[in-house]
C-alpha atoms as a PDB file:
ATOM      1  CA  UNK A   1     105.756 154.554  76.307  1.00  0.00           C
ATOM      2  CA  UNK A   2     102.767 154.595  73.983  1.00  0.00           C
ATOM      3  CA  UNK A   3     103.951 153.120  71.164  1.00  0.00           C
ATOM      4  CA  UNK A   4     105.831 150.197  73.160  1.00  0.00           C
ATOM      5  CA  UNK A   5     102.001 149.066  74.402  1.00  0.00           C
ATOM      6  CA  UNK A   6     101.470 148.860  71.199  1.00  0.00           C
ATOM      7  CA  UNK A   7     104.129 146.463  69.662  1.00  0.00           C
ATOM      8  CA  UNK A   8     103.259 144.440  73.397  1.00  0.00           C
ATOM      9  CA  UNK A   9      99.787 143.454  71.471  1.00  0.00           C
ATOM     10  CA  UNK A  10     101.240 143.227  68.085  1.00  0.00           C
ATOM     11  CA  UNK A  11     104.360 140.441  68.651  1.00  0.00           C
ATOM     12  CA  UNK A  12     102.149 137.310  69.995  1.00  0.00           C
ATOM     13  CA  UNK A  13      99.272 138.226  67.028  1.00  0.00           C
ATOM     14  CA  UNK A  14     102.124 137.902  64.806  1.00  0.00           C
ATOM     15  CA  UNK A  15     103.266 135.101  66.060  1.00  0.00           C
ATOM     16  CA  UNK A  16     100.164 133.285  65.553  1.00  0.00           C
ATOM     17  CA  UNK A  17     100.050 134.497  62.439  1.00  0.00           C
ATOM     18  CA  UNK A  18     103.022 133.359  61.645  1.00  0.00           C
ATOM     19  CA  UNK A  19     102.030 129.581  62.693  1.00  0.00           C
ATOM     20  CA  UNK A  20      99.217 129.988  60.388  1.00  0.00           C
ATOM     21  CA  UNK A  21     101.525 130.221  56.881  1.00  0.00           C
ATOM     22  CA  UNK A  22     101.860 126.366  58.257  1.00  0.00           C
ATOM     23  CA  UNK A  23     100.171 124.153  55.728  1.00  0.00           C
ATOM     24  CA  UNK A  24     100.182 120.682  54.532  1.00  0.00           C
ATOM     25  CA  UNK A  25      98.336 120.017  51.349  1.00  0.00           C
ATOM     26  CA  UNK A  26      97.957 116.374  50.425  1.00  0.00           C
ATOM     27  CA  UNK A  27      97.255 115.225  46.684  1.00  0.00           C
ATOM     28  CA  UNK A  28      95.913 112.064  45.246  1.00  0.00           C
ATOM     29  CA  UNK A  29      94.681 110.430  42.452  1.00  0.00           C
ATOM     30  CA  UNK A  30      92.140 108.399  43.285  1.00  0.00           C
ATOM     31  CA  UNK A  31      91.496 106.829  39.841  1.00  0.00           C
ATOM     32  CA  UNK A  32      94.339 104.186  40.606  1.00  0.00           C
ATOM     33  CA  UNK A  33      93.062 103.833  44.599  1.00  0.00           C
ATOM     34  CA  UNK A  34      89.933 102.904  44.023  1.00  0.00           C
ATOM     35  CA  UNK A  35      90.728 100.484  41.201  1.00  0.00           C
ATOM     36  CA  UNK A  36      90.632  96.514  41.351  1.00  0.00           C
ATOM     37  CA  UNK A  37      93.782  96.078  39.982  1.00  0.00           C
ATOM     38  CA  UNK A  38      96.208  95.136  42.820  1.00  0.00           C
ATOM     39  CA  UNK A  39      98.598  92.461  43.346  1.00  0.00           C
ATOM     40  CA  UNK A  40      96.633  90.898  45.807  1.00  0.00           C
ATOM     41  CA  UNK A  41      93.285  90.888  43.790  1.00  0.00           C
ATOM     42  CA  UNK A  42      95.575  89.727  40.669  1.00  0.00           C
ATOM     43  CA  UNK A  43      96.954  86.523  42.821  1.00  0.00           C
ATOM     44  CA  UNK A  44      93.278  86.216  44.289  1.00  0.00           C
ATOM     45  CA  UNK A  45      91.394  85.545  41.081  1.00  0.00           C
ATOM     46  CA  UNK A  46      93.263  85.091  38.528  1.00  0.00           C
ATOM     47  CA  UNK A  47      93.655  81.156  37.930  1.00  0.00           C
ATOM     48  CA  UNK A  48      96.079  79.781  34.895  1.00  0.00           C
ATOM     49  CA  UNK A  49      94.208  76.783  32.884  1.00  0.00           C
ATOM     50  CA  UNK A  50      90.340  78.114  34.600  1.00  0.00           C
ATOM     51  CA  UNK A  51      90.206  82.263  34.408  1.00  0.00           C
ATOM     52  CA  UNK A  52      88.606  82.895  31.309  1.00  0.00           C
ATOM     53  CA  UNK A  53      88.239  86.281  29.348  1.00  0.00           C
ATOM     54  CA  UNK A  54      84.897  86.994  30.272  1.00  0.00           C
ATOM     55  CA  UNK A  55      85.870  86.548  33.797  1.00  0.00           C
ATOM     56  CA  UNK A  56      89.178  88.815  33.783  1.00  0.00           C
ATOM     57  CA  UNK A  57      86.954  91.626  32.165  1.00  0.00           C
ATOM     58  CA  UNK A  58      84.113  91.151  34.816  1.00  0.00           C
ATOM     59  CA  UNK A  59      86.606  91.785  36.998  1.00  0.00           C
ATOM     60  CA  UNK A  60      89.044  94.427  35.538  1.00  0.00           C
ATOM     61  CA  UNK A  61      87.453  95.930  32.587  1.00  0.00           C
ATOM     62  CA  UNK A  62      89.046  96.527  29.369  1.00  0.00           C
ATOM     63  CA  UNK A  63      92.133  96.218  28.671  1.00  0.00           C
ATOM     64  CA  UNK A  64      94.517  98.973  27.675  1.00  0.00           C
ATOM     65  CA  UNK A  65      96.232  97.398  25.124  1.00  0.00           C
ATOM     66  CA  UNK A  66      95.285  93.861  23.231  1.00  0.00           C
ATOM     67  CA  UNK A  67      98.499  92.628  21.226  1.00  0.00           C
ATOM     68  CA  UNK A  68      99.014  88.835  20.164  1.00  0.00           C
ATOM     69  CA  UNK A  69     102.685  87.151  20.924  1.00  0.00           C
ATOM     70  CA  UNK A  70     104.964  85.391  18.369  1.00  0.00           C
ATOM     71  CA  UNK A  71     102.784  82.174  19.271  1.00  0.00           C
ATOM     72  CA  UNK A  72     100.062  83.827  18.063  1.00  0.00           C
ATOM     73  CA  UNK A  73      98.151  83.868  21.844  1.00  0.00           C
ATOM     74  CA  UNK A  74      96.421  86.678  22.287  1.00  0.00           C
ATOM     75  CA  UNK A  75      97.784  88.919  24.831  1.00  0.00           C
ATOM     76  CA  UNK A  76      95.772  91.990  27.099  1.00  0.00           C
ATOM     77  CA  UNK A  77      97.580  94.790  29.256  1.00  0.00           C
ATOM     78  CA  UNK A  78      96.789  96.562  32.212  1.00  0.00           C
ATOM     79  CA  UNK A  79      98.488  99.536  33.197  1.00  0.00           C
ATOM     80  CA  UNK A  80      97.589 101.564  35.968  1.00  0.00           C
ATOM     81  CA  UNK A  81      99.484 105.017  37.776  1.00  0.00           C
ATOM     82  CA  UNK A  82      98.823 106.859  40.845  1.00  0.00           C
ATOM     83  CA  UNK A  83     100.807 109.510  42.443  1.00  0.00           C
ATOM     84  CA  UNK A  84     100.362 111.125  46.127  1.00  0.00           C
ATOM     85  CA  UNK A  85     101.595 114.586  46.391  1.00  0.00           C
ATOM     86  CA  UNK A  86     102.197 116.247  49.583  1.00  0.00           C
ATOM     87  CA  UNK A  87     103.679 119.686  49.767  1.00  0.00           C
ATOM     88  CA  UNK A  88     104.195 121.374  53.089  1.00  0.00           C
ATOM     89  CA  UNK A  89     104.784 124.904  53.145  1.00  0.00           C
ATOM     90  CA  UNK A  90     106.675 126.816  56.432  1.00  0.00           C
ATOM     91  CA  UNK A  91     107.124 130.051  57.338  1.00  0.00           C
ATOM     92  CA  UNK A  92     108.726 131.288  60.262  1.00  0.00           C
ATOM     93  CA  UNK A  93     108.300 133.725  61.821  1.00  0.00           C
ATOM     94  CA  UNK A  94     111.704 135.030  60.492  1.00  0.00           C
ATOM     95  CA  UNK A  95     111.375 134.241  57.719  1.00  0.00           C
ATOM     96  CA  UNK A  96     107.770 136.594  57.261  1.00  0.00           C
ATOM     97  CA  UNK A  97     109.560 139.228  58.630  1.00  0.00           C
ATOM     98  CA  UNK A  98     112.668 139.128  56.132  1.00  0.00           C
ATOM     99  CA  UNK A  99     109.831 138.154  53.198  1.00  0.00           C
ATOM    100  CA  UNK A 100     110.558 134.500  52.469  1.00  0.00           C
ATOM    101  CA  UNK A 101     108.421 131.030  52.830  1.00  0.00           C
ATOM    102  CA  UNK A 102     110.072 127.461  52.130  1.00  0.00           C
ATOM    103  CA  UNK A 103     108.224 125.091  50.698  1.00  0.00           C
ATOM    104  CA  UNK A 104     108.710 121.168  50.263  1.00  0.00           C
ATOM    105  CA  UNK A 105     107.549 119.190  47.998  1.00  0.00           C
ATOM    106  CA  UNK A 106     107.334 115.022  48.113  1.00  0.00           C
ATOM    107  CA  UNK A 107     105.802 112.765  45.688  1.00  0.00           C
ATOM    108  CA  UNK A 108     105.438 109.428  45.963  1.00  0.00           C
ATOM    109  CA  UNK A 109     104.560 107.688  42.224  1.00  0.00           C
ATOM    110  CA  UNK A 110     102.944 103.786  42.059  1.00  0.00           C
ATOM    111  CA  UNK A 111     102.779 102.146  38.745  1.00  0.00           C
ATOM    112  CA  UNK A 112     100.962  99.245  38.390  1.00  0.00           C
ATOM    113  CA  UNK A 113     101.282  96.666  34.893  1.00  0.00           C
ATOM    114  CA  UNK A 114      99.497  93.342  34.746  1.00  0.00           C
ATOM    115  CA  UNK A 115     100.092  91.403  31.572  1.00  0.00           C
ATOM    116  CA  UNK A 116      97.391  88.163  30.605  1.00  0.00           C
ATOM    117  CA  UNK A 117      98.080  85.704  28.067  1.00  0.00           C
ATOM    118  CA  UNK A 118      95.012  83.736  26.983  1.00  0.00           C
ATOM    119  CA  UNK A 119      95.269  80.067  24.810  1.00  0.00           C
ATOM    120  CA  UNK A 120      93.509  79.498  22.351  1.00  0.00           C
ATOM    121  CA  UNK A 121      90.038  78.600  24.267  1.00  0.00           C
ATOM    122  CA  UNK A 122      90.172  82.416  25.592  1.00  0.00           C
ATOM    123  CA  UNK A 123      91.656  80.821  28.930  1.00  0.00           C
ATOM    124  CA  UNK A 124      94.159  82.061  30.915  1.00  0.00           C
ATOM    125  CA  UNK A 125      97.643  80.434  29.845  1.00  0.00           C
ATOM    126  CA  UNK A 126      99.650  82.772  31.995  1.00  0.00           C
ATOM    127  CA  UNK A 127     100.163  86.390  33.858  1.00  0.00           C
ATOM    128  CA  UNK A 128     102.743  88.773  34.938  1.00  0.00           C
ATOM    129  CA  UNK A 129     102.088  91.505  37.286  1.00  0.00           C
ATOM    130  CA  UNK A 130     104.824  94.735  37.300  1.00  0.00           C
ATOM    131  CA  UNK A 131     104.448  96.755  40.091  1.00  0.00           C
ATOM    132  CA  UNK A 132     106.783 100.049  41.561  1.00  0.00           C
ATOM    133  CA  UNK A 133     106.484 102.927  43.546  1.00  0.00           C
ATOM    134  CA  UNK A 134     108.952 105.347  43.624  1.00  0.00           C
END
């Protein structure tokens, strides 16, 4: 009789224990968030024939890449990644007693590429903005 009071108190604390294995753990990087390059912004400001260098740095910094084309126009590239991880561990309350967890796992990747091409005044002459998430 004794030691069924017992496991009476012990089942619902381990039941709430069980409910706190529960966890979702989100993941960012914010780098790429909190950055100006967007398509939106891109469309926005950009202007072929009037955005000039200056300007395009102003508003997106440096480049990470400067190449020139066959024509000889000088060409900058943006590239930009962010990824959002959320992983979401749960264990039953079967599964603590038999020692096992799941856990899932979901990422969601964004990849951002904006490609200028300046004339020979340094003006914009034309863009091309890549963008995925997958």
């Amino acid at each position: 009789m004794r030691k069924l009071k017992r496991h009476k108190f012990l089942f619902p604390f381990l039941v709430i224990l069980s409910f706190a294995f529960c966890a979702t753990i989100p993941q960012e990087n914010d780098e790429a968030q909190n950055s100006k390059l967007t398509v939106g912004m891109v469309k926005k400001e950009i202007k072929k024939g009037i955005t000039n260098q200056a300007e395009i740095m102003q508003l997106f910094g440096a480049p990470n890449l400067v190449t020139k084309n066959r024509k000889g126009d000088e060409v900058w590239n943006y590239n930009r990644m962010s990824f959002k991880s959320v992983s979401t561990r749960g264990d039953s309350l079967f599964l603590f007693y038999s020692g096992g967890s799941k856990a899932v796992t979901s990422t969601t990747t964004k990849s951002f590429d904006l490609i200028i091409i300046f004339d020979e005044n340094d003006v914009v002459k034309d863009y091309s903005v890549i963008a995925a998430s997958y």
